[in-house]
Protein backbone atom coordinates (compact mmCIF):
# COMPACT_ATOMS: atom_id res chain seq x y z
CA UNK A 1 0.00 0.00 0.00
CA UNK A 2 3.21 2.43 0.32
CA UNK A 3 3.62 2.50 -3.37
CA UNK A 4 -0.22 3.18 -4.10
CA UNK A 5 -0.63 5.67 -6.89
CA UNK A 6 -2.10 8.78 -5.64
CA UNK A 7 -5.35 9.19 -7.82
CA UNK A 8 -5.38 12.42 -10.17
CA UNK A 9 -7.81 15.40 -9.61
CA UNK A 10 -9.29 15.53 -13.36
CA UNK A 11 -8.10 18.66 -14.60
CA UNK A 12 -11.05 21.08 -16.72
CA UNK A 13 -10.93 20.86 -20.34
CA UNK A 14 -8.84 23.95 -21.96
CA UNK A 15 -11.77 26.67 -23.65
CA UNK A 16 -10.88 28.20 -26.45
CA UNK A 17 -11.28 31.81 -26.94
CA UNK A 18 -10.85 34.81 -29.21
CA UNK A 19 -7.71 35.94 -29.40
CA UNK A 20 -8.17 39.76 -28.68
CA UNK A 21 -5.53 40.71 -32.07
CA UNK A 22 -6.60 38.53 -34.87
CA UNK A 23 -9.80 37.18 -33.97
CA UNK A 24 -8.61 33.51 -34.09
CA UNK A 25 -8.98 31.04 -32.04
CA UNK A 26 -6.97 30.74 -28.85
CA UNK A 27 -6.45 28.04 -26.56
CA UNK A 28 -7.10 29.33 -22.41
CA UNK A 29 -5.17 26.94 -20.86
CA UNK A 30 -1.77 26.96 -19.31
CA UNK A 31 -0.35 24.88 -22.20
CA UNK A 32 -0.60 28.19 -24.46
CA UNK A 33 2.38 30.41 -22.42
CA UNK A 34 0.65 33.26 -24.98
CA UNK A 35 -2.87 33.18 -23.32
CA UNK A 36 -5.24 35.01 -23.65
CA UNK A 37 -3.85 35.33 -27.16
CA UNK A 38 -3.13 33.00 -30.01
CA UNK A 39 0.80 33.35 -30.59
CA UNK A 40 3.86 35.46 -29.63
CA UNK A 41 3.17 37.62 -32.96
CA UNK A 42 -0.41 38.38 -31.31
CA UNK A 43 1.30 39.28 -28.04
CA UNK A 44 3.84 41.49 -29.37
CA UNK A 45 1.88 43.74 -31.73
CA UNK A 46 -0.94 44.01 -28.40
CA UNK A 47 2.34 45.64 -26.75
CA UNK A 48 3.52 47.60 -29.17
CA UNK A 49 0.03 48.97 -29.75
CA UNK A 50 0.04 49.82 -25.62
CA UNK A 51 3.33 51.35 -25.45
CA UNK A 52 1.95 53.74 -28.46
CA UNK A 53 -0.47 54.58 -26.16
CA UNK A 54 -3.05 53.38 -28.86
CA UNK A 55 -5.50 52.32 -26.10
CA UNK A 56 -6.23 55.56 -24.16
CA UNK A 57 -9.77 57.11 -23.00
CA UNK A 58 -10.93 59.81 -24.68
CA UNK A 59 -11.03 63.20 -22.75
CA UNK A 60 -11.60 66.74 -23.52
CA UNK A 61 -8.39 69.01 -23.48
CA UNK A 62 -7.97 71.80 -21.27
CA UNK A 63 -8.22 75.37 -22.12
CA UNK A 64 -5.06 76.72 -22.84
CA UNK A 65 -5.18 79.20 -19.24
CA UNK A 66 -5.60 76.04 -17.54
CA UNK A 67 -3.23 74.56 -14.34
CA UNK A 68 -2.10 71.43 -15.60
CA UNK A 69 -1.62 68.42 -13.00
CA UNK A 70 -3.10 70.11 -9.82
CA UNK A 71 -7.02 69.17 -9.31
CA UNK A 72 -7.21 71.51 -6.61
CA UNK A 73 -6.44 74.15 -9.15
CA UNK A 74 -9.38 73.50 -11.24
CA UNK A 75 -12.51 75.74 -10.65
């Protein structure tokens, strides 16, 4: 009984899901080191689009007079 094989927790099958770049198909699972997207290319080109600040919020620009950085400064 010492060398009893522990029994296995069943593990939950992988989903697949839209990879956020292309639109393909993407494996969720940690098998895919790239998750939530499909490939390193995906990755890489979602990074490069965040360091070019491509995914900011919209917001109106100050007026010109305006304090910039200090809240307490606005009326």
């Amino acid at each position: 009984m010492a060398n009893a094989p522990i029994p296995s927790t069943p593990q939950p099958a992988a989903r697949q899901v839209i990879c956020p770049c292309c639109g393909g198909p993407s494996l969720y699972s940690p098998a895919n080191r790239f998750r939530p997207f499909c490939s390193e290319r995906c990755r890489q080109i979602d990074l490069g689009a965040w360091a070019n600040e491509d995914f900011r919020m919209p917001a109106e620009a100050p007026p010109p007079e305006a304090e910039y950085g200090d809240p307490r400064r606005e009326p």
